[in-house]
Protein backbone atom coordinates (compact mmCIF):
# COMPACT_ATOMS: atom_id res chain seq x y z
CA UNK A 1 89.01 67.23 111.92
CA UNK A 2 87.69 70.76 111.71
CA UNK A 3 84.30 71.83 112.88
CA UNK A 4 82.38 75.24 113.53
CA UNK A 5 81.34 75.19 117.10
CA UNK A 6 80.24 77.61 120.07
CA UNK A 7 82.91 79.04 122.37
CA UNK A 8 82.24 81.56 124.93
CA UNK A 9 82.53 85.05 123.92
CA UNK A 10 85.40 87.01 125.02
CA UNK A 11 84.84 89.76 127.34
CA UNK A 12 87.16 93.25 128.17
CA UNK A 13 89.55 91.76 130.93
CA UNK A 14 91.90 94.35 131.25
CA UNK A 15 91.63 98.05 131.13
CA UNK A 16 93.90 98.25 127.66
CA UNK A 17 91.53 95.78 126.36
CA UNK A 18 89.42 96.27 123.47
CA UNK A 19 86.70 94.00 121.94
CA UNK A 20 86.53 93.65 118.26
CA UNK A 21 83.66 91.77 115.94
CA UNK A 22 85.34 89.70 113.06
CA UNK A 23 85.15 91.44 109.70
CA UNK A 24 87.61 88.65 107.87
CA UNK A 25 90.28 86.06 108.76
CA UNK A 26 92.72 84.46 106.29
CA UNK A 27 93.77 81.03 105.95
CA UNK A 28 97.38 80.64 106.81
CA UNK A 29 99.97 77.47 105.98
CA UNK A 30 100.18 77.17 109.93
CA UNK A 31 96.28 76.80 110.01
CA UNK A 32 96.99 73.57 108.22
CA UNK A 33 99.92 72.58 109.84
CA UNK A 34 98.13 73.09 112.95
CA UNK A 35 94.34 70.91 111.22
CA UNK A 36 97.29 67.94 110.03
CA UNK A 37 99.31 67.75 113.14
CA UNK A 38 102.25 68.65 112.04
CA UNK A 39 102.85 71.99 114.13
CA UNK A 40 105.88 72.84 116.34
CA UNK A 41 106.76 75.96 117.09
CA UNK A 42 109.65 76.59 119.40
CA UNK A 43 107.80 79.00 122.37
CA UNK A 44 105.81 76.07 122.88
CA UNK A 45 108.30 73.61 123.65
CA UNK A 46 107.78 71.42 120.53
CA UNK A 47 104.90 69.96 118.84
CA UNK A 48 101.95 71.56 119.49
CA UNK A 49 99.59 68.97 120.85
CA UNK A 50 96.70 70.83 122.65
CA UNK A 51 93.55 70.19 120.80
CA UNK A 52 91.02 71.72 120.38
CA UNK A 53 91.97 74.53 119.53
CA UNK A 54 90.45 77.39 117.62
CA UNK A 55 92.25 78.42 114.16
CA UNK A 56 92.97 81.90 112.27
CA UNK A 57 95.72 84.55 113.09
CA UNK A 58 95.21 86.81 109.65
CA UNK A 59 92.53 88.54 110.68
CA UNK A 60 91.16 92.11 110.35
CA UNK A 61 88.27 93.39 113.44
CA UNK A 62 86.16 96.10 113.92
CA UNK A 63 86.15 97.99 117.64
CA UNK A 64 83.16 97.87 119.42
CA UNK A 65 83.98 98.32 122.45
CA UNK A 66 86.94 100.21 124.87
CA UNK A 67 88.62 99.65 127.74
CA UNK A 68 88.84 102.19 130.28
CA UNK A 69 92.74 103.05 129.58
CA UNK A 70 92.42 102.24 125.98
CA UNK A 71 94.08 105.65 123.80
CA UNK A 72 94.98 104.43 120.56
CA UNK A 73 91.34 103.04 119.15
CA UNK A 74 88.29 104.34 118.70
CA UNK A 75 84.82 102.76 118.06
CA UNK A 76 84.54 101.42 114.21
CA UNK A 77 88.37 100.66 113.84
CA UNK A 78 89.36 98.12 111.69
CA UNK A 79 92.33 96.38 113.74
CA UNK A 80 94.55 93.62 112.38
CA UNK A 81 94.94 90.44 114.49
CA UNK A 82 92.98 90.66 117.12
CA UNK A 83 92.88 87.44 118.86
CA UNK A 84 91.45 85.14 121.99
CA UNK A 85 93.75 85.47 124.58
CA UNK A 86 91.96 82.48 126.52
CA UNK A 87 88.94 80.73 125.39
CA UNK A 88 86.60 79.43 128.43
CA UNK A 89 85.43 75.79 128.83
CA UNK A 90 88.27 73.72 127.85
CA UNK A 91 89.33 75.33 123.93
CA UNK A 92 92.60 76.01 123.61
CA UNK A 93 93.12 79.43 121.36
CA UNK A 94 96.30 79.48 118.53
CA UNK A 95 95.75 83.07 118.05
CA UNK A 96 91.97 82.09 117.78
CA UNK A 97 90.87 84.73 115.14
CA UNK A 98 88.67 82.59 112.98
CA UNK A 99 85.86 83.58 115.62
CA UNK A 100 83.33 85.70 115.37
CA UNK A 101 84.28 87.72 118.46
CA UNK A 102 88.14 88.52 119.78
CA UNK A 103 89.99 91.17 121.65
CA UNK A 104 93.14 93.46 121.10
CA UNK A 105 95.52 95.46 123.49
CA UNK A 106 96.61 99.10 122.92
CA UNK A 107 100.17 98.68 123.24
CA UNK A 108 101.11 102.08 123.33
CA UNK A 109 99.16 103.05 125.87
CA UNK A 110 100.37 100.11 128.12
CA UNK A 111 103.78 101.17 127.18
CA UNK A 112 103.45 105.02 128.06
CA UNK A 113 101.95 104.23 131.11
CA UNK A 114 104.59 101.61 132.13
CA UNK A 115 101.81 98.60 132.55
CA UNK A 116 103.58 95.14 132.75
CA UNK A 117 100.64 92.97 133.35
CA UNK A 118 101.37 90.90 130.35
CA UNK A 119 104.60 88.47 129.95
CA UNK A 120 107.14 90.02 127.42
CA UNK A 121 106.19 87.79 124.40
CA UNK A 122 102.56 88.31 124.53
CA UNK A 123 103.03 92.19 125.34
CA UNK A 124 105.17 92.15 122.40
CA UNK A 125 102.15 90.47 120.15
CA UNK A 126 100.22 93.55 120.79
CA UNK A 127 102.21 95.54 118.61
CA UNK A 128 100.50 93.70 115.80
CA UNK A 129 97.19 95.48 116.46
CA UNK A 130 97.81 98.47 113.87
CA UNK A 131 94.90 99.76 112.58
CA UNK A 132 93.85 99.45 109.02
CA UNK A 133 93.68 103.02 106.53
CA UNK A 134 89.41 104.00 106.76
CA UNK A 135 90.14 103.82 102.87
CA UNK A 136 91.14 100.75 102.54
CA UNK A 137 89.32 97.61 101.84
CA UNK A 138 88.78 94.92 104.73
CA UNK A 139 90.41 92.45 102.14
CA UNK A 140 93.73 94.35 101.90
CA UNK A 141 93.73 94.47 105.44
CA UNK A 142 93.88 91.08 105.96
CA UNK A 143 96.71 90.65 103.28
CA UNK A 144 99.12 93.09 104.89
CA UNK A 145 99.80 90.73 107.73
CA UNK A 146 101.09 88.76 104.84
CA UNK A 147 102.60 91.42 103.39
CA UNK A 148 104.68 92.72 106.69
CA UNK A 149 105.65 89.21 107.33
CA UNK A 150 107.61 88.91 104.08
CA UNK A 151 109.07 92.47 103.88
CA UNK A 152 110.17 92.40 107.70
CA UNK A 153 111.76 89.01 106.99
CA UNK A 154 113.39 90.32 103.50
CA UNK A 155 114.94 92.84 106.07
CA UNK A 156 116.25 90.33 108.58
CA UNK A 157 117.52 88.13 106.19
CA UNK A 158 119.48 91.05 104.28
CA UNK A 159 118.10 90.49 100.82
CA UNK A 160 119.70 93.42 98.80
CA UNK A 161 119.63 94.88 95.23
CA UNK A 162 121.54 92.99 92.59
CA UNK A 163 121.24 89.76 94.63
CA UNK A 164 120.67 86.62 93.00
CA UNK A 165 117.45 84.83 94.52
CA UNK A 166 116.33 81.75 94.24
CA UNK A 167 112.27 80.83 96.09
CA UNK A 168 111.45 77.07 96.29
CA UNK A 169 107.46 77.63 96.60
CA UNK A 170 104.82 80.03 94.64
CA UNK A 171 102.04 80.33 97.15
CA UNK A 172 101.11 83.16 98.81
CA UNK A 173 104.65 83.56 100.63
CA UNK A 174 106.48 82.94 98.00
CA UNK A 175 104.71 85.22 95.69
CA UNK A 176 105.28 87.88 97.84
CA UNK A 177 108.75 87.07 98.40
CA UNK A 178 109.19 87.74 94.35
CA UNK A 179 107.13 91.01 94.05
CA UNK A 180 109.56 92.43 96.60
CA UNK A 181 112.39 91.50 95.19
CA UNK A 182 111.28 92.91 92.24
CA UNK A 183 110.45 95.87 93.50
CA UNK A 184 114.23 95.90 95.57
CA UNK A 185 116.19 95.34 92.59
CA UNK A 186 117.09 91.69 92.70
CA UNK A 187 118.30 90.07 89.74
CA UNK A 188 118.02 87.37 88.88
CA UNK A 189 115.06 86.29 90.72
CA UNK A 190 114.25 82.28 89.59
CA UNK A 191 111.07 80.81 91.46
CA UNK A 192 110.19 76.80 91.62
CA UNK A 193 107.02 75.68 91.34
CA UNK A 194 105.12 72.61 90.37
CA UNK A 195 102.19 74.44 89.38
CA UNK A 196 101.79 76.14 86.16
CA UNK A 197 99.16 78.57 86.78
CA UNK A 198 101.39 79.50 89.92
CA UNK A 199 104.46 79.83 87.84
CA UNK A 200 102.70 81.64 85.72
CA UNK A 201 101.90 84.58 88.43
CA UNK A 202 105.58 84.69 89.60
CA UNK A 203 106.40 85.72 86.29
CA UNK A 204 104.17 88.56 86.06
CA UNK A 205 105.22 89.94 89.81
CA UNK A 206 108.66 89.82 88.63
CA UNK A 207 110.69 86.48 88.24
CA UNK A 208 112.93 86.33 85.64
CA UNK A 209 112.73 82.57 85.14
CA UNK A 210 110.79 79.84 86.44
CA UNK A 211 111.69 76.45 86.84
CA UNK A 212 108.74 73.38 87.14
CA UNK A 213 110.12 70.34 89.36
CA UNK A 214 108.07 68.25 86.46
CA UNK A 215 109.39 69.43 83.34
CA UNK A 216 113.07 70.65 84.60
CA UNK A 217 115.93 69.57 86.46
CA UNK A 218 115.75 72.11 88.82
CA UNK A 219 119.58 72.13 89.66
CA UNK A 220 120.48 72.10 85.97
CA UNK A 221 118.25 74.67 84.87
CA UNK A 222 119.10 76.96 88.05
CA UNK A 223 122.81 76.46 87.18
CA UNK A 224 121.95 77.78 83.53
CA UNK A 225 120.91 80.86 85.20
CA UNK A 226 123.45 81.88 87.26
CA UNK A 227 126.45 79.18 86.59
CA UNK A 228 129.09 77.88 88.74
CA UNK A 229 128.90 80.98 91.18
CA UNK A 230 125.81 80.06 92.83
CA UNK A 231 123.01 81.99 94.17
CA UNK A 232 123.20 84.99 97.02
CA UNK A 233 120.36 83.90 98.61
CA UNK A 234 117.88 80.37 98.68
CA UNK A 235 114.36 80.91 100.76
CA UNK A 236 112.17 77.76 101.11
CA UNK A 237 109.11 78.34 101.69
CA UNK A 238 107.78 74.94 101.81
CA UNK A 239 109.90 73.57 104.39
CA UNK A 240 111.29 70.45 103.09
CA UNK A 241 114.41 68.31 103.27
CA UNK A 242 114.52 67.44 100.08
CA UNK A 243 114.12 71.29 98.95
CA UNK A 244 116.88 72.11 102.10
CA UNK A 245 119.52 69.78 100.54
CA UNK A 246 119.01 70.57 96.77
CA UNK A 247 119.56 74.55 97.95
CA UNK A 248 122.84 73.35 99.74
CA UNK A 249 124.50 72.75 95.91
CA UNK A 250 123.25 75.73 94.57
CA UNK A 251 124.04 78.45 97.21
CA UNK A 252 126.78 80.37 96.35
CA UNK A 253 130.00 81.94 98.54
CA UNK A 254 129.41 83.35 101.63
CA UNK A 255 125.16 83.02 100.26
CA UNK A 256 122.49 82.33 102.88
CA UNK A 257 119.37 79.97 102.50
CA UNK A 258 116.36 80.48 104.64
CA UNK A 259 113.99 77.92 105.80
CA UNK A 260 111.00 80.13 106.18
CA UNK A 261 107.76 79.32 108.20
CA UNK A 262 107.04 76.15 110.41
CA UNK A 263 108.51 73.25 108.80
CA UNK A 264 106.47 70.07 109.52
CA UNK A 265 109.46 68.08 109.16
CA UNK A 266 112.16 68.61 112.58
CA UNK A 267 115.04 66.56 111.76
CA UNK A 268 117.30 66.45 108.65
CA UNK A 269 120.73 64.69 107.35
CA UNK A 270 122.19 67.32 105.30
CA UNK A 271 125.40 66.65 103.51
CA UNK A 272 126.85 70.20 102.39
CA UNK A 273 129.77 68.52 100.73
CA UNK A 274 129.17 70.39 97.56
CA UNK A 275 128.52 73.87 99.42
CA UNK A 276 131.20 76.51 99.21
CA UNK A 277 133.58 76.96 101.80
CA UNK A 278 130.99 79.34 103.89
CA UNK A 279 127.42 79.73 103.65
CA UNK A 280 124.33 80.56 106.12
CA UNK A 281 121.44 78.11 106.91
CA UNK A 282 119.07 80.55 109.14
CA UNK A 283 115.49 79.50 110.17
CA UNK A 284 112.83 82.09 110.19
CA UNK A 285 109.66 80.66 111.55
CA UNK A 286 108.44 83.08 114.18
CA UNK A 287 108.00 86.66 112.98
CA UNK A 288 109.63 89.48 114.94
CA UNK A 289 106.32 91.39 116.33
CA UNK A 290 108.98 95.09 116.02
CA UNK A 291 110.18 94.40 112.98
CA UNK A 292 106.98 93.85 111.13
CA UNK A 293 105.14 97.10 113.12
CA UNK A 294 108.30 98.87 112.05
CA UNK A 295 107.48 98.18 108.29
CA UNK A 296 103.88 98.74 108.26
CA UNK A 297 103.69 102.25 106.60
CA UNK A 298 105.85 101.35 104.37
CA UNK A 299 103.93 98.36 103.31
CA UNK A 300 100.82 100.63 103.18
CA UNK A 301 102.49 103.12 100.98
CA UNK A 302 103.41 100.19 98.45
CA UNK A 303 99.63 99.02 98.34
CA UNK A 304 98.55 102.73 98.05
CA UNK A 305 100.90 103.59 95.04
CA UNK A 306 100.00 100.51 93.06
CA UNK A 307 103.18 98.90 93.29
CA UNK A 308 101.51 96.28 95.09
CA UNK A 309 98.74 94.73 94.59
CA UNK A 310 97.39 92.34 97.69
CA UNK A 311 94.24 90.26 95.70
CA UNK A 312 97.28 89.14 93.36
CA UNK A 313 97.72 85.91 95.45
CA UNK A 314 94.09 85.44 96.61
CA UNK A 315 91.91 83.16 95.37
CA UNK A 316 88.88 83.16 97.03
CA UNK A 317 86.75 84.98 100.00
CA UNK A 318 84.42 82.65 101.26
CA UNK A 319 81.81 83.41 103.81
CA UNK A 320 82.21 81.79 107.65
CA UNK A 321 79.44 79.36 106.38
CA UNK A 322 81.86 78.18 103.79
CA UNK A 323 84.37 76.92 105.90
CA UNK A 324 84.76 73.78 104.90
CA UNK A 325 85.21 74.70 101.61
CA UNK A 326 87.81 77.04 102.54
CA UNK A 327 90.52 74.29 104.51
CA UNK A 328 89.79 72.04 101.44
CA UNK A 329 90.80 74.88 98.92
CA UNK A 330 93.61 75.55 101.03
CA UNK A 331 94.71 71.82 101.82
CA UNK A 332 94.69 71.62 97.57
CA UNK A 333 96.88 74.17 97.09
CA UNK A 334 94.81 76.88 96.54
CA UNK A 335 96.36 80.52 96.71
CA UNK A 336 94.90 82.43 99.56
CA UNK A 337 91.62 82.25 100.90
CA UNK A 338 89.83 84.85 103.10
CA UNK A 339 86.84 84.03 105.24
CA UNK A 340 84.32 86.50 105.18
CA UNK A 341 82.43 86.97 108.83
């Protein structure tokens, strides 16, 4: 169950600590793994079970007010992810950015000035707290966290020019996943889907073929494409067994298949009998805070040349009194939604 409720409203704790009014959040898969139950998420310990808890971790805020020691904002910034560290009276906070009020840290300045009053994973979260271009619209903003997600984990994972790929999943991950490939000069690039209209978008961001689980065999019609050698690299973004195993007989020598994002499923029996002789099953499901700082300009400079274009997998922004609406878009398979504050 999902309601909109009154939590206290945060307040500058610390004196890198900046407060930050809610412009927009975005919906994220883990917002409804989170609403079903179905979340885990390995820093935790396993499943996360501490409800209630308030929702939203894609979100863009605006400054309005600094912390003493705080170098790196000013007033009327536009900050991505700023979050609830702690919510009062007995809320639990997953990031916590679908509120109206949150807070952000200036990392850099905690860094130059040696401050270590913050564990080293949630010191490391600040990083995240980049702030958005003046010319650039609040909705773009809340798509590069999106957008650095993917790349950074396109960089991790080693995804190369003239490598085969292969994405189970056209929703807003896996959409991205094919415009960069695209745009790194992987070929062939052959996206699943079960949706048409979804299919339909992959092909225009640059898949070369697309294969519908109702119409197709998917193995058949993915061995048609690149044949007995198999594919360099498999990402799932969806998360299932069923997909996991299927990617096992089509990966190819020495290839690599991703799980990417929280799986709601923890357990699998996997038979790799018809794998090659080496392959790679790596799980991505926590993004790497560095990695996707480290990519952020670049990210920007794709957005700002037209190469990308971040409303391509949005569907809808929706206004905070809309929020229903919005989890039962998103629960139906909608692309993304934004919630406009």
């Amino acid at each position: 169950m999902v309601e909109v409720g009154q939590v206290p409203e945060p307040k500058i704790t610390h004196d890198y600590m900046v407060k930050t009014k809610t412009l927009m959040c975005g919906l994220c898969g883990t917002d409804k793994h989170i609403i079903d139950g179905v979340f885990h998420f390995g820093i935790l310990g396993g499943r996360f079970e501490s409800y209630p808890t308030v929702l939203g971790h894609e979100s863009v805020g605006e400054v309005i007010e600094l912390g003493s020691k705080v170098r790196s904002f000013r007033i009327g910034d536009r900050i991505l992810k700023p979050s609830l560290l702690k919510v009062d009276g007995g809320m639990n906070s997953t990031w916590g950015s679908l509120s109206e009020y949150t807070v952000a840290c200036d990392y850099t300045a905690m860094v130059e000035d040696g401050n270590k009053d913050f564990d080293p994973f949630t010191l490391s979260s600040f990083m995240c707290h980049q702030v958005v271009p003046p010319r650039m619209p609040t909705e773009h903003g809340v798509m590069i966290i999106t957008l650095t997600e993917v790349f950074s984990a396109m960089n991790r994972l080693g995804l190369a020019r003239n490598k085969s790929l292969l994405i189970y999943g056209a929703g807003p991950v896996g959409l991205t996943f094919t415009r960069f490939a695209r745009l790194r000069g992987m070929s062939p690039i052959v996206v699943v889907s079960r949706t048409k209209r979804k299919l339909d978008l992959a092909k225009s961001l640059g898949a070369n073929v697309t294969i519908s689980p109702k119409e197709e065999n998917v193995p058949a019609k993915a061995r048609e494409v690149v044949g007995a050698k198999g594919f360099d690299f498999i990402v799932d973004t969806a998360g299932s067994t069923e997909i996991m195993q299927q990617a096992i007989g089509l990966i190819g020598f020495n290839g690599k298949i991703c799980e990417y994002g929280i799986a709601p499923q923890t357990q699998a029996n996997l038979d790799w009998l018809k794998a090659p002789d080496n392959w790679t099953l790596q799980f991505l499901q926590l993004p790497n805070f560095e990695e996707e700082t480290s990519v952020f300009g670049e990210v920007i400079s794709l957005i700002e040349s037209g190469a990308v274009d971040p409303m391509k997998v949005v569907d809808r922004i929706l206004h905070v009194d809309q929020t229903d609406e919005a989890i039962r878009l998103a629960k139906e398979g909608a692309l993304k939604i934004i919630i406009r504050f």
